[in-house]
PDB file of N, CA and C in Angstrom:
ATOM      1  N   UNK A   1      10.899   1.465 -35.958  1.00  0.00           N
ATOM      2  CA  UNK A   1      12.152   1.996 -35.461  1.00  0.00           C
ATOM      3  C   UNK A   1      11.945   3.470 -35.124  1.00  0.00           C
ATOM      4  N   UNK A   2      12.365   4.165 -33.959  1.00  0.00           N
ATOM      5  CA  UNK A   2      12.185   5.134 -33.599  1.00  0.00           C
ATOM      6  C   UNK A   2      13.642   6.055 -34.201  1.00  0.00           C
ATOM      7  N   UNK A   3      13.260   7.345 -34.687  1.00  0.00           N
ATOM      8  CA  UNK A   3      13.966   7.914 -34.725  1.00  0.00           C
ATOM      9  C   UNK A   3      14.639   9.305 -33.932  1.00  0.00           C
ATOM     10  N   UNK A   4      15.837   9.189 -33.658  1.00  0.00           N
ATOM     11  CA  UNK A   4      16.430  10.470 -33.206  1.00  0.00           C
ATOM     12  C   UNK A   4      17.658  10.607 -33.436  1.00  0.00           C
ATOM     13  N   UNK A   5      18.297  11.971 -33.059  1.00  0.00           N
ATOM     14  CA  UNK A   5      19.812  11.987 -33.686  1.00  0.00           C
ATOM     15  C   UNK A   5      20.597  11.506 -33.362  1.00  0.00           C
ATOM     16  N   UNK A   6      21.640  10.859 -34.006  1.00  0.00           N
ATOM     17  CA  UNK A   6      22.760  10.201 -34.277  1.00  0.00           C
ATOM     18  C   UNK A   6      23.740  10.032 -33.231  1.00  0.00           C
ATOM     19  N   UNK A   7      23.842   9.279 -32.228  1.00  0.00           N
ATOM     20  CA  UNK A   7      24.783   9.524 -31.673  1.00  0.00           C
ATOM     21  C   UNK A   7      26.525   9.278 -32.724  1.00  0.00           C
ATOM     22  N   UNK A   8      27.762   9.597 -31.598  1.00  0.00           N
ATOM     23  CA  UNK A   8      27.494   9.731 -30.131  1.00  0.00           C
ATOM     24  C   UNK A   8      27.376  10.999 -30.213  1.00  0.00           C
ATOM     25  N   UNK A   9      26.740  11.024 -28.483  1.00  0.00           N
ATOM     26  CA  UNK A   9      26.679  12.638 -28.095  1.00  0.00           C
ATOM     27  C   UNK A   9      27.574  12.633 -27.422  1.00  0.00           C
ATOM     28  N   UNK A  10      28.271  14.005 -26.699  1.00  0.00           N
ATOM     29  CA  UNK A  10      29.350  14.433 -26.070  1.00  0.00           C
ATOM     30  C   UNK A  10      28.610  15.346 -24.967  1.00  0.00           C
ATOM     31  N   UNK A  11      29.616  15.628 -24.244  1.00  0.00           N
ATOM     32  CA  UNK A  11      28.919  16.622 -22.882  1.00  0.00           C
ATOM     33  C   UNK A  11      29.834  18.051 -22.731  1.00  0.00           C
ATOM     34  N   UNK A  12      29.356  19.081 -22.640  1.00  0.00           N
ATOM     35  CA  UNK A  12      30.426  20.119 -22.384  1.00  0.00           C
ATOM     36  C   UNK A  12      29.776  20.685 -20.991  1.00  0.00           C
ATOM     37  N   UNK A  13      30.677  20.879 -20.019  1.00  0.00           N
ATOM     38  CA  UNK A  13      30.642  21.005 -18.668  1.00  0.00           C
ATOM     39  C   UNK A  13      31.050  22.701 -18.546  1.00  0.00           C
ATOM     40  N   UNK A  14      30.025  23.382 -18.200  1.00  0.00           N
ATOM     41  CA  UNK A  14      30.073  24.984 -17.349  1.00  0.00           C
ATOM     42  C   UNK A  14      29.246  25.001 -16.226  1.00  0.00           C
ATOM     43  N   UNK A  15      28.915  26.176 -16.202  1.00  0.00           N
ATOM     44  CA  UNK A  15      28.073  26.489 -15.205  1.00  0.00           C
ATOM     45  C   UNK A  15      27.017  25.994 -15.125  1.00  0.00           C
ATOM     46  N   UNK A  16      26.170  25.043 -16.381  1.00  0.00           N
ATOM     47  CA  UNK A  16      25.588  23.976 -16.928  1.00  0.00           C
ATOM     48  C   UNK A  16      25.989  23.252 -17.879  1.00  0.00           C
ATOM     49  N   UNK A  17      25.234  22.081 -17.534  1.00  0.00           N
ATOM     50  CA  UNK A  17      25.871  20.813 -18.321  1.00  0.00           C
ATOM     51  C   UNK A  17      24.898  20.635 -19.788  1.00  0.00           C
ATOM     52  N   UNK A  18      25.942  20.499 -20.605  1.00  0.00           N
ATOM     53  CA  UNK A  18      25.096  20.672 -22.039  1.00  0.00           C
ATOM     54  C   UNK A  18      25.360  19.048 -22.773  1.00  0.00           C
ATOM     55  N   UNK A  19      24.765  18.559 -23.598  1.00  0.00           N
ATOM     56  CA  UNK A  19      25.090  17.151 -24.344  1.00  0.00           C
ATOM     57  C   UNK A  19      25.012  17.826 -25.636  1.00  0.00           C
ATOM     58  N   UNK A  20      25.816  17.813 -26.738  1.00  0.00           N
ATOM     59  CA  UNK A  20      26.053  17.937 -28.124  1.00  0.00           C
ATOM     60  C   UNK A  20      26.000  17.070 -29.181  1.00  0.00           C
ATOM     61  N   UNK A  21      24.993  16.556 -29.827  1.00  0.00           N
ATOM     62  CA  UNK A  21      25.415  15.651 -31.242  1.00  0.00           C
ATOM     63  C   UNK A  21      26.808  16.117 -31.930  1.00  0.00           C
ATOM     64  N   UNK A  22      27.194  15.313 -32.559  1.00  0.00           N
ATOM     65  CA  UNK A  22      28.563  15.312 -33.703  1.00  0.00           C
ATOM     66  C   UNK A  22      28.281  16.093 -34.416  1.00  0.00           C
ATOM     67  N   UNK A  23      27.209  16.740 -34.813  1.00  0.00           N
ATOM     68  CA  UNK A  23      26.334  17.673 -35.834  1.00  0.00           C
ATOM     69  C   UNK A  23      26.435  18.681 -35.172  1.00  0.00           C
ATOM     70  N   UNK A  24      26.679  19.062 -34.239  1.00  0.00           N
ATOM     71  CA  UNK A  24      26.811  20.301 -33.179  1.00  0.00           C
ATOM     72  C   UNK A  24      25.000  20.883 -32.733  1.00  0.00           C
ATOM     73  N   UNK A  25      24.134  19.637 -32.644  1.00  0.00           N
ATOM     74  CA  UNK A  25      22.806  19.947 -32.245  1.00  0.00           C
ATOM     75  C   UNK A  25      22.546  19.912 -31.183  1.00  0.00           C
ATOM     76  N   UNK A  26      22.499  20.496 -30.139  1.00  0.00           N
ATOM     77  CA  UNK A  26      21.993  20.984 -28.613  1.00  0.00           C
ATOM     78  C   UNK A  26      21.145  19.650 -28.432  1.00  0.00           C
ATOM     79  N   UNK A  27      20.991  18.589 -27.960  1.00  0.00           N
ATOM     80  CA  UNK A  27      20.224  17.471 -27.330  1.00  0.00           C
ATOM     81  C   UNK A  27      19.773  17.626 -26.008  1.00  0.00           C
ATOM     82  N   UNK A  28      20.603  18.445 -24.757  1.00  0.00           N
ATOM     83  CA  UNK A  28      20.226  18.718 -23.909  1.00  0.00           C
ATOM     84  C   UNK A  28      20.650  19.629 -23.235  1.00  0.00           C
ATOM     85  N   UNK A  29      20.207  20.603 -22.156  1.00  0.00           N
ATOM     86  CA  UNK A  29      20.782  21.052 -21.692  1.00  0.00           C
ATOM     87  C   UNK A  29      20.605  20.973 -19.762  1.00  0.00           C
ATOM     88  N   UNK A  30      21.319  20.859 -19.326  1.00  0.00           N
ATOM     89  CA  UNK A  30      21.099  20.187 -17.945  1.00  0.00           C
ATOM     90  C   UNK A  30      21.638  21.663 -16.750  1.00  0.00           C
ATOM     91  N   UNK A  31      20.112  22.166 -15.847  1.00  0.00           N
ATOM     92  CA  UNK A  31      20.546  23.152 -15.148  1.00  0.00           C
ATOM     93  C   UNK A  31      19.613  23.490 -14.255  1.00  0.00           C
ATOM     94  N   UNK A  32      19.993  24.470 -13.137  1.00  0.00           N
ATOM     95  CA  UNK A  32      18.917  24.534 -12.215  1.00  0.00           C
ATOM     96  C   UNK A  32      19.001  23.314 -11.386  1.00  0.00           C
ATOM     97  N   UNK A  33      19.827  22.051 -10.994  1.00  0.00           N
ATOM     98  CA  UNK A  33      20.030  21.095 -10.068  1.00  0.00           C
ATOM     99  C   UNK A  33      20.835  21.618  -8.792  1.00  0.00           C
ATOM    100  N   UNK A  34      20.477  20.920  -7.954  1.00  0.00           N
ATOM    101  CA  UNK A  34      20.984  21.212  -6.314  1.00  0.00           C
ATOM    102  C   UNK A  34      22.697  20.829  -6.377  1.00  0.00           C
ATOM    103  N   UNK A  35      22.888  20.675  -7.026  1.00  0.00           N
ATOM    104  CA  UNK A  35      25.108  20.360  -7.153  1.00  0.00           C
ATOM    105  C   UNK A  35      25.538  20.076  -8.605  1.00  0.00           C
ATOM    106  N   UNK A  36      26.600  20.192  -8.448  1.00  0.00           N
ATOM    107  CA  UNK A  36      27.089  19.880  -9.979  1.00  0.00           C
ATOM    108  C   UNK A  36      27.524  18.761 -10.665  1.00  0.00           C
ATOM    109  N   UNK A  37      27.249  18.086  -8.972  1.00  0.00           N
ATOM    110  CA  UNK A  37      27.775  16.263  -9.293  1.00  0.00           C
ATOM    111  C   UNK A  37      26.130  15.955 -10.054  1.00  0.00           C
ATOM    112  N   UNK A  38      25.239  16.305  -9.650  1.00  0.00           N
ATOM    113  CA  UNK A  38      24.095  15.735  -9.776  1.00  0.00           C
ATOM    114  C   UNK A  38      23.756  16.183 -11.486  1.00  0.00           C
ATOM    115  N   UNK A  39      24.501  17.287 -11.651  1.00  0.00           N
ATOM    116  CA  UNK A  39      24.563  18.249 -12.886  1.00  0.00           C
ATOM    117  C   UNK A  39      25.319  17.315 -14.151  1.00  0.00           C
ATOM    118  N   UNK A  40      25.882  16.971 -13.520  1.00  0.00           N
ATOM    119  CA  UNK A  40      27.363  16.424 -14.608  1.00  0.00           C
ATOM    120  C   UNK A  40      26.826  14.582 -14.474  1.00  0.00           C
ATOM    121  N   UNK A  41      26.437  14.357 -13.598  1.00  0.00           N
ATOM    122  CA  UNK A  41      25.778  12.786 -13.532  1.00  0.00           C
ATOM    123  C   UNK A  41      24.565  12.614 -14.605  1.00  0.00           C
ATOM    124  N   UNK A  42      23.586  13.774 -14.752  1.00  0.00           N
ATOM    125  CA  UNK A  42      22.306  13.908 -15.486  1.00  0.00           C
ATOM    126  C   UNK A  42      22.755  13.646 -17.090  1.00  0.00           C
ATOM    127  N   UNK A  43      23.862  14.507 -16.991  1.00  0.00           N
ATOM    128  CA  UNK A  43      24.177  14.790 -18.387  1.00  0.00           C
ATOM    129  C   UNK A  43      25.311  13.932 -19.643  1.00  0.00           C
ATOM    130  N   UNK A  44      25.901  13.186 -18.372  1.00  0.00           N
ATOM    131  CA  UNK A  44      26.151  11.723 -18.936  1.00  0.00           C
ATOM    132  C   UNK A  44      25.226  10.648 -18.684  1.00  0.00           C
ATOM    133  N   UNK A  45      24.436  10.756 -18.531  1.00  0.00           N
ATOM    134  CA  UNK A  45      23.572  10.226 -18.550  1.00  0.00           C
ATOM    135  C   UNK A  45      22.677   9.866 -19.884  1.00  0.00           C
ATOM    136  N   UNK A  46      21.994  11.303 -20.133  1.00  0.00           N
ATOM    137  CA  UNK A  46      21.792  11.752 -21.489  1.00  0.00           C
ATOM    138  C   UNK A  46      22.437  10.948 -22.577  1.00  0.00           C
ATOM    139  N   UNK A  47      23.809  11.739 -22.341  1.00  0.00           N
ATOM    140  CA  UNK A  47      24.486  11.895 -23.991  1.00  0.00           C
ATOM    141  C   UNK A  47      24.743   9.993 -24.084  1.00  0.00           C
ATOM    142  N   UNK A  48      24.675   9.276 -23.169  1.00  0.00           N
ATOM    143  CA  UNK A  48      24.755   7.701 -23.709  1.00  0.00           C
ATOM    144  C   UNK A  48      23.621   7.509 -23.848  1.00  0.00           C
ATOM    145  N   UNK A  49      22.421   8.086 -24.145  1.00  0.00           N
ATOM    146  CA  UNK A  49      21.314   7.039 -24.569  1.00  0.00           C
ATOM    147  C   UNK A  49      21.404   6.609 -25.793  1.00  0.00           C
ATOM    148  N   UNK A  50      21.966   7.275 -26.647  1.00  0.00           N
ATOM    149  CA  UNK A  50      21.954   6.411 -28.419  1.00  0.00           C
ATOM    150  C   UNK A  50      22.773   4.844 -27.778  1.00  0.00           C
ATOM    151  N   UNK A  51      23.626   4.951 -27.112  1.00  0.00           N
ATOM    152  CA  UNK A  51      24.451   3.479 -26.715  1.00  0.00           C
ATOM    153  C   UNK A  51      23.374   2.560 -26.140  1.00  0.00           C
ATOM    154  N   UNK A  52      22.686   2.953 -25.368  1.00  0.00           N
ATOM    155  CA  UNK A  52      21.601   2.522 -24.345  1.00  0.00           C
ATOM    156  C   UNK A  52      20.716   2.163 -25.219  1.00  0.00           C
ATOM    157  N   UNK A  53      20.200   2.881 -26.085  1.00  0.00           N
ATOM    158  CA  UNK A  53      19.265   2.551 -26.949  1.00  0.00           C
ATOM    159  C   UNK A  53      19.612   1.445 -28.120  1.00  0.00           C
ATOM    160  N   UNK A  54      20.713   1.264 -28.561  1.00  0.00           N
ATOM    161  CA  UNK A  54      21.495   0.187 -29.502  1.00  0.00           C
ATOM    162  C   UNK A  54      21.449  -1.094 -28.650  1.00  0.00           C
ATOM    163  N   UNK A  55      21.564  -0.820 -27.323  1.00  0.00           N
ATOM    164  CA  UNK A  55      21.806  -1.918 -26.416  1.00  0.00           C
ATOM    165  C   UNK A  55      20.414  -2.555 -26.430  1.00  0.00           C
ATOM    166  N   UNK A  56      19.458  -1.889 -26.241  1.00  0.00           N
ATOM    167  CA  UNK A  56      18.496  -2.596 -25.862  1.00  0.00           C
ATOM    168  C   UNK A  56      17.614  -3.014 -27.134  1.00  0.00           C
ATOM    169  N   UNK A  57      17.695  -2.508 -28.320  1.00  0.00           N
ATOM    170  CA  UNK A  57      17.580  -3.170 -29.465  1.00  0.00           C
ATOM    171  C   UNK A  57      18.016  -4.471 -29.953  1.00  0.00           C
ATOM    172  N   UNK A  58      19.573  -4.535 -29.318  1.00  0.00           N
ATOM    173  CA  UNK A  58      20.023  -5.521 -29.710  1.00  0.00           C
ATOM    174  C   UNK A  58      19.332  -6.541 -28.334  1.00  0.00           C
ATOM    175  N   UNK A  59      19.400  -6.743 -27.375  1.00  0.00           N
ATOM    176  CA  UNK A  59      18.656  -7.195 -26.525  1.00  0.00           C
ATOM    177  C   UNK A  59      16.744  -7.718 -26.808  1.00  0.00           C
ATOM    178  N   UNK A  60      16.132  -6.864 -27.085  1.00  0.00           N
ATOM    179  CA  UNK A  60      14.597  -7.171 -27.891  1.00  0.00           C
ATOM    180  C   UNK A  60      15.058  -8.141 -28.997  1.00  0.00           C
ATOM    181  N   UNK A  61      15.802  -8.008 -29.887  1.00  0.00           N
ATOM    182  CA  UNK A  61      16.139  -8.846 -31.149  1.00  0.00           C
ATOM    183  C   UNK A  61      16.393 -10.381 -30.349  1.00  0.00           C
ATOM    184  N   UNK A  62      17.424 -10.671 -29.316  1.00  0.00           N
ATOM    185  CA  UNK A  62      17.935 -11.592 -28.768  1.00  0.00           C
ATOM    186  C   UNK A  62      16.482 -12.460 -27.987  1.00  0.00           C
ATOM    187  N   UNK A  63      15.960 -11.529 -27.559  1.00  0.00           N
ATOM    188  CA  UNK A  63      14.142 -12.384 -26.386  1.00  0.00           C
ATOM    189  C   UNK A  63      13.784 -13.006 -28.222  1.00  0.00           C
ATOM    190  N   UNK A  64      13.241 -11.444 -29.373  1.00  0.00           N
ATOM    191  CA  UNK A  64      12.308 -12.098 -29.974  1.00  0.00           C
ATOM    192  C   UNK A  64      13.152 -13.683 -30.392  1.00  0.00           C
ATOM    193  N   UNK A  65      14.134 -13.396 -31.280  1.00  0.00           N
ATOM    194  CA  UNK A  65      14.864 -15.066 -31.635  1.00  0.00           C
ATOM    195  C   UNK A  65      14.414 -16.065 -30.809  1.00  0.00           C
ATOM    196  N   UNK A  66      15.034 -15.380 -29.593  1.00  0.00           N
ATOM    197  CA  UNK A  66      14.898 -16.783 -28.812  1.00  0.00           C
ATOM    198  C   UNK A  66      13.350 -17.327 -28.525  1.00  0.00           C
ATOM    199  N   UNK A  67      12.539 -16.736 -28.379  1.00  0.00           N
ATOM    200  CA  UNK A  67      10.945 -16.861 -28.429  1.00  0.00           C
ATOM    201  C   UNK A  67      10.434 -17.688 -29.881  1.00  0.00           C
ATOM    202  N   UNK A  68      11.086 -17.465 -30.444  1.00  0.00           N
ATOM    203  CA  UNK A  68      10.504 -18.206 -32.264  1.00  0.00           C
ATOM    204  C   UNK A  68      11.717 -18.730 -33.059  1.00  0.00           C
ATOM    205  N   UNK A  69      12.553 -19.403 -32.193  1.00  0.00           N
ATOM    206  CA  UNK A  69      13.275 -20.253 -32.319  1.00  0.00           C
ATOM    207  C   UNK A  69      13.651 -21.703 -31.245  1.00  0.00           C
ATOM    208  N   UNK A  70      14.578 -22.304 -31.895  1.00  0.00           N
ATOM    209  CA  UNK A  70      15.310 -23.379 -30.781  1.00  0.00           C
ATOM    210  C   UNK A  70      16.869 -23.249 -30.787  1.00  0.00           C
ATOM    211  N   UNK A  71      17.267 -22.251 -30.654  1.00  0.00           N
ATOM    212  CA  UNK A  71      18.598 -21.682 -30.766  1.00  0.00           C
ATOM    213  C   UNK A  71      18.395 -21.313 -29.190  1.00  0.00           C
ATOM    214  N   UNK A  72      19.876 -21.737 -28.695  1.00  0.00           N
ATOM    215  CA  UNK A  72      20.286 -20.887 -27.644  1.00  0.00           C
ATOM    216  C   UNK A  72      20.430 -19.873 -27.721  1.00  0.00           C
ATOM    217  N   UNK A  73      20.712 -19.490 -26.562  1.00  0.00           N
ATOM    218  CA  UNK A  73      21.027 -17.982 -25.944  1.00  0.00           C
ATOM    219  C   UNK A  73      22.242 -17.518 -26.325  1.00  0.00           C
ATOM    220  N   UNK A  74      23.433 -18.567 -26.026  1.00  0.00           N
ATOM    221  CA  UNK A  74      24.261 -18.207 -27.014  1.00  0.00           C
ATOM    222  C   UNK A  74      24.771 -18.573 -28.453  1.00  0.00           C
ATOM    223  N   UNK A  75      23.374 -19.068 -28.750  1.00  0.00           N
ATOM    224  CA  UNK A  75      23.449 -19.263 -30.665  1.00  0.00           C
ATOM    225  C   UNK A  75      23.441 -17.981 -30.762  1.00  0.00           C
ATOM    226  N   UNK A  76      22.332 -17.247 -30.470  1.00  0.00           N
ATOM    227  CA  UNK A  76      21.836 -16.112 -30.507  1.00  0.00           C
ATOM    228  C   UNK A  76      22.612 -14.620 -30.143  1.00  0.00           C
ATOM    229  N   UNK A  77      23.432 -15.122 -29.363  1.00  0.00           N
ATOM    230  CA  UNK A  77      24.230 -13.742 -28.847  1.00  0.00           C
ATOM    231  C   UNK A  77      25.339 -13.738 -29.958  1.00  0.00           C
ATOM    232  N   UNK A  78      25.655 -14.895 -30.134  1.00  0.00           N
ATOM    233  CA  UNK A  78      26.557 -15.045 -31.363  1.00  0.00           C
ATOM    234  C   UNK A  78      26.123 -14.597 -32.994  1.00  0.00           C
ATOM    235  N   UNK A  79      25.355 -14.909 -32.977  1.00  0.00           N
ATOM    236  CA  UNK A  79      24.680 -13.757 -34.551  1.00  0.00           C
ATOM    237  C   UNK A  79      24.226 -12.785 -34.305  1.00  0.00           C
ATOM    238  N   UNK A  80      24.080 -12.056 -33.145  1.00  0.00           N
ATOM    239  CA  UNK A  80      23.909 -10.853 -33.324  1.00  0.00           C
ATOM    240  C   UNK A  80      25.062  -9.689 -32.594  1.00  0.00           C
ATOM    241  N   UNK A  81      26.246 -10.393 -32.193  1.00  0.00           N
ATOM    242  CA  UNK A  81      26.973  -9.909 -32.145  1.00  0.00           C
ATOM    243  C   UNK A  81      27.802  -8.987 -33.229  1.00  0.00           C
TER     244      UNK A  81
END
Protein backbone atom coordinates (compact mmCIF):
# COMPACT_ATOMS: atom_id res chain seq x y z
CA UNK A 1 0.00 0.00 0.00
CA UNK A 2 1.38 3.24 -0.94
CA UNK A 3 1.40 5.94 1.27
CA UNK A 4 0.44 9.68 1.15
CA UNK A 5 -1.61 12.28 2.87
CA UNK A 6 -4.98 11.93 3.75
CA UNK A 7 -7.33 13.19 1.69
CA UNK A 8 -9.69 15.12 1.02
CA UNK A 9 -7.73 17.85 -0.36
CA UNK A 10 -9.30 21.24 -1.10
CA UNK A 11 -8.15 23.95 -3.63
CA UNK A 12 -7.70 27.68 -2.83
CA UNK A 13 -7.82 29.80 -6.01
CA UNK A 14 -5.44 33.27 -6.39
CA UNK A 15 -3.19 34.36 -8.54
CA UNK A 16 -2.17 30.57 -8.22
CA UNK A 17 -3.89 27.61 -7.64
CA UNK A 18 -2.91 25.86 -4.42
CA UNK A 19 -4.46 22.15 -3.15
CA UNK A 20 -4.48 21.92 0.82
CA UNK A 21 -4.78 18.67 2.99
CA UNK A 22 -7.38 18.95 6.03
CA UNK A 23 -4.05 19.14 8.01
CA UNK A 24 -3.39 22.44 6.32
CA UNK A 25 -0.25 20.68 4.30
CA UNK A 26 0.59 22.43 0.96
CA UNK A 27 0.17 19.19 -1.58
CA UNK A 28 0.45 21.41 -4.45
CA UNK A 29 0.93 24.35 -5.79
CA UNK A 30 -0.17 25.08 -9.41
CA UNK A 31 1.52 28.25 -11.42
CA UNK A 32 3.31 29.67 -14.24
CA UNK A 33 0.37 28.09 -16.80
CA UNK A 34 -0.78 29.92 -20.02
CA UNK A 35 -4.64 30.79 -18.36
CA UNK A 36 -6.28 30.30 -15.32
CA UNK A 37 -8.78 27.87 -16.68
CA UNK A 38 -5.86 25.61 -17.34
CA UNK A 39 -4.65 26.81 -13.69
CA UNK A 40 -7.79 25.97 -11.80
CA UNK A 41 -8.41 22.64 -14.13
CA UNK A 42 -4.67 21.32 -12.95
CA UNK A 43 -5.51 21.88 -9.53
CA UNK A 44 -8.71 20.05 -9.26
CA UNK A 45 -7.31 17.79 -10.68
CA UNK A 46 -4.70 17.22 -8.03
CA UNK A 47 -6.67 17.68 -4.95
CA UNK A 48 -9.07 14.45 -6.19
CA UNK A 49 -6.38 12.06 -6.46
CA UNK A 50 -6.85 10.49 -2.87
CA UNK A 51 -10.65 9.80 -4.53
CA UNK A 52 -8.96 8.55 -7.73
CA UNK A 53 -6.68 6.62 -5.91
CA UNK A 54 -9.52 4.79 -3.53
CA UNK A 55 -11.19 4.27 -6.85
CA UNK A 56 -8.77 2.42 -8.41
CA UNK A 57 -7.90 0.28 -5.44
CA UNK A 58 -11.16 -0.64 -5.15
CA UNK A 59 -11.19 -1.52 -8.90
CA UNK A 60 -7.57 -3.80 -8.69
CA UNK A 61 -9.40 -5.62 -5.67
CA UNK A 62 -12.58 -6.24 -8.10
CA UNK A 63 -10.00 -7.77 -11.52
CA UNK A 64 -7.91 -9.61 -8.59
CA UNK A 65 -11.44 -11.48 -7.11
CA UNK A 66 -12.64 -11.89 -10.16
CA UNK A 67 -9.35 -13.60 -11.58
CA UNK A 68 -9.26 -16.24 -8.46
CA UNK A 69 -12.66 -16.70 -8.18
CA UNK A 70 -16.16 -17.82 -9.86
CA UNK A 71 -18.10 -14.94 -8.58
CA UNK A 72 -19.46 -12.44 -10.84
CA UNK A 73 -18.78 -9.12 -11.51
CA UNK A 74 -21.54 -8.23 -9.71
CA UNK A 75 -21.01 -10.73 -6.79
CA UNK A 76 -18.04 -8.81 -6.58
CA UNK A 77 -19.04 -5.21 -6.90
CA UNK A 78 -21.43 -6.11 -4.26
CA UNK A 79 -18.84 -7.00 -1.47
CA UNK A 80 -16.82 -4.53 -2.09
CA UNK A 81 -19.08 -1.97 -2.14
Amino acid sequence: MINHTPGPWKMKFSNISQVIAENGALIAKCNRLDSLVNLQANALLIAQAPELFRIVERLSLLADGLANSNSSAEEMATRLA
